[in-house]
C-alpha atoms as a PDB file:
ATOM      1  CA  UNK A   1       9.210 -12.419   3.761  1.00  0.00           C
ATOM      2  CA  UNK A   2       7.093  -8.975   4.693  1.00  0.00           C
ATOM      3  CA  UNK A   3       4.386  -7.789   2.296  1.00  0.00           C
ATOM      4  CA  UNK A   4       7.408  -5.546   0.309  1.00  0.00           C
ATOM      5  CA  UNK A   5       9.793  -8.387  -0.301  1.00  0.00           C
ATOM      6  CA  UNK A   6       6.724 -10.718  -1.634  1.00  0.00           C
ATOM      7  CA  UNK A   7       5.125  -7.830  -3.989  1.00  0.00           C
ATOM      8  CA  UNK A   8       8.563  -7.246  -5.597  1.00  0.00           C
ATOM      9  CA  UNK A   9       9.337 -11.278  -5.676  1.00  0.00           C
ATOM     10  CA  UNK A  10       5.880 -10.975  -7.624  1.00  0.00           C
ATOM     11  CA  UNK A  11       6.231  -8.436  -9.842  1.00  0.00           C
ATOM     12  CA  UNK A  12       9.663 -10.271 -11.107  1.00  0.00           C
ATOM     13  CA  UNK A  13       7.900 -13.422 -11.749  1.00  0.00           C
ATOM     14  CA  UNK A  14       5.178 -11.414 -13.422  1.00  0.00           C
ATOM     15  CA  UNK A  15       7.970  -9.568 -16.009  1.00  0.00           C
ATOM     16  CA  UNK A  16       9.467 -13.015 -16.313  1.00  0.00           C
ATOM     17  CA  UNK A  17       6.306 -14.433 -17.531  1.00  0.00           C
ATOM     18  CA  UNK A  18       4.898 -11.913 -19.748  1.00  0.00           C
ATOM     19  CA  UNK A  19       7.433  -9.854 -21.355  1.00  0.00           C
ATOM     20  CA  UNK A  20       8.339 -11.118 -25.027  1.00  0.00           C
ATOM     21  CA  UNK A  21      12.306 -12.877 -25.375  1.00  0.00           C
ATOM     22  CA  UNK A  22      12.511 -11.588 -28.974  1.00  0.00           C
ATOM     23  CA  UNK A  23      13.159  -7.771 -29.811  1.00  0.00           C
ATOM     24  CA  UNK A  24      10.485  -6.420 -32.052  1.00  0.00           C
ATOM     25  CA  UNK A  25      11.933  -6.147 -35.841  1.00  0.00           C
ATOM     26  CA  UNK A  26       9.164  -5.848 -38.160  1.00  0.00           C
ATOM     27  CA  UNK A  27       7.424  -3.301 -40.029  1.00  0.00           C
ATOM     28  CA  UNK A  28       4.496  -5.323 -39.197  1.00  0.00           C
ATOM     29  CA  UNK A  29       4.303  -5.097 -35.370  1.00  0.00           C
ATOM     30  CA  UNK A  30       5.105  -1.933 -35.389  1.00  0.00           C
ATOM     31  CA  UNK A  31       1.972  -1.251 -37.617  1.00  0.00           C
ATOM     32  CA  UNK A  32      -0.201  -2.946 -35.096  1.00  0.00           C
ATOM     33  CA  UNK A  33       1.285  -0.735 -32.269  1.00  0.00           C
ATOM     34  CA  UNK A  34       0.558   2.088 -34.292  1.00  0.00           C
ATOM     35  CA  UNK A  35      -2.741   1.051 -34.648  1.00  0.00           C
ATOM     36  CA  UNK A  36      -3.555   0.072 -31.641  1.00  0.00           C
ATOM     37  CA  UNK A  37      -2.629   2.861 -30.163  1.00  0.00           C
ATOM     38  CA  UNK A  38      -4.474   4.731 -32.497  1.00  0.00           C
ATOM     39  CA  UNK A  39      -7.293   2.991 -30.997  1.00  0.00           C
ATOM     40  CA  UNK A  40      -6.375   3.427 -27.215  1.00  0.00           C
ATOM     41  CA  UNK A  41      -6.486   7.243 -28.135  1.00  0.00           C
ATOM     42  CA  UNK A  42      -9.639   7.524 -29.521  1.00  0.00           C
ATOM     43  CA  UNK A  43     -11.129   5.009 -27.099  1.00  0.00           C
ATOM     44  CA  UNK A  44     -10.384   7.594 -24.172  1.00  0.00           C
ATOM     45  CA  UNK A  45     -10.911  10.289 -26.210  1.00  0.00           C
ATOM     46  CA  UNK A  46     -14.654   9.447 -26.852  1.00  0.00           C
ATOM     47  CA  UNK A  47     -15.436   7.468 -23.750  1.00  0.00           C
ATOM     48  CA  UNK A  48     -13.875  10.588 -21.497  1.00  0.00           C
ATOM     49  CA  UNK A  49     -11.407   7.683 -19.847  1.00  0.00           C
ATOM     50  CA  UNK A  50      -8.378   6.799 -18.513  1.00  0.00           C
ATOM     51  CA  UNK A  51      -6.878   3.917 -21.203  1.00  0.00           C
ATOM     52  CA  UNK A  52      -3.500   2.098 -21.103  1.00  0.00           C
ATOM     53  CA  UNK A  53      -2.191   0.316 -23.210  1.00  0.00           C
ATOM     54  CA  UNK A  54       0.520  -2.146 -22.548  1.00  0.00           C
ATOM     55  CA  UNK A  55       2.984  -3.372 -25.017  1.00  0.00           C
ATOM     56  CA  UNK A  56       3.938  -7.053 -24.037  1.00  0.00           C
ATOM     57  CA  UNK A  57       7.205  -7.284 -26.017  1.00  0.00           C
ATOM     58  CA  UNK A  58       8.975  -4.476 -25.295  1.00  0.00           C
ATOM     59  CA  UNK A  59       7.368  -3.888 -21.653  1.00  0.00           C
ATOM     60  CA  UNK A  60       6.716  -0.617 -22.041  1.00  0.00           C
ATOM     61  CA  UNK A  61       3.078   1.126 -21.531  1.00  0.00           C
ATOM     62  CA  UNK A  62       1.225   4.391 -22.925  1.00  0.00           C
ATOM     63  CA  UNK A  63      -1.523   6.233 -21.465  1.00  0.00           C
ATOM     64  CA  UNK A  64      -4.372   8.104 -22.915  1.00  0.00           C
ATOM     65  CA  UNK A  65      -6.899  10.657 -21.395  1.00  0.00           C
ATOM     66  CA  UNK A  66     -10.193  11.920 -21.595  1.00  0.00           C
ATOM     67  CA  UNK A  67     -10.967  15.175 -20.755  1.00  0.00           C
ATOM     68  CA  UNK A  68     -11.602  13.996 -17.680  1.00  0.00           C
ATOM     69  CA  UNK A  69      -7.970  14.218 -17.312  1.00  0.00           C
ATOM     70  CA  UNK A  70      -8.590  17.843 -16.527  1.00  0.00           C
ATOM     71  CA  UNK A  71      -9.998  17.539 -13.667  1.00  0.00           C
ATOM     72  CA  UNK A  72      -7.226  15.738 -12.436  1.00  0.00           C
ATOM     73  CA  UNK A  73      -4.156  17.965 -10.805  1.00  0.00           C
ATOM     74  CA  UNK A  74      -1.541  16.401 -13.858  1.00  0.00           C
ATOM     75  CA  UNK A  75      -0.115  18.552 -16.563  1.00  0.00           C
ATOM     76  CA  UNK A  76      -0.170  18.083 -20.263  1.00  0.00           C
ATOM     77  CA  UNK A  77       3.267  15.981 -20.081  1.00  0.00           C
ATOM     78  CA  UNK A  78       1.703  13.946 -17.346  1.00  0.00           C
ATOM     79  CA  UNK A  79      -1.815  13.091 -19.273  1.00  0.00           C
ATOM     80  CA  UNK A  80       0.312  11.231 -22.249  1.00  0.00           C
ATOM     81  CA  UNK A  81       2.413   9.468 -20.052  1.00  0.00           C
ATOM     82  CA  UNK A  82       4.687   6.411 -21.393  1.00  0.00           C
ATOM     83  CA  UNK A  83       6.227   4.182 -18.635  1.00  0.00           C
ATOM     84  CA  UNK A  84       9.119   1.505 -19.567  1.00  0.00           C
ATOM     85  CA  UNK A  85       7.278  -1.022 -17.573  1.00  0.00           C
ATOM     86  CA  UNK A  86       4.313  -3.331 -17.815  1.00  0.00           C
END
């Protein structure tokens, strides 16, 4: 098994492990997303950082910039990025 084949065998066992079996269906957890998110925001915002938050059960992740953002070559779309992955 080469270094590809392993990191890939990894990442599936990773998924496996972490990723929630139940859908998200309450009012509730979707509150505490909202929140939390709130906070990854603001975290970045005042700390001029890079934040992502990952959300466990639904394996999907959101990112949040500083400015510092601009100083990186992405554009606007790029800086609030959401990626259906963990």
């Amino acid at each position: 098994m080469d270094g590809t084949d392993m990191e890939s065998e990894n990442k599936k066992k990773l998924n496996k492990n972490l990723i929630g079996k139940g859908l998200r269906n309450t009012m509730v957890d979707l509150s505490v997303l909202r929140q939390y998110k709130q906070y990854a925001k603001a975290y970045a915002e005042i700390h001029n950082g890079i934040v992502v938050l990952s959300d466990l059960t639904a394996n999907w992740s959101y990112t949040y910039m500083g400015t510092i953002a601009e100083r990186l070559p992405l554009s606007l779309t790029e800086r609030q990025l959401e990626i259906n992955s963990i």
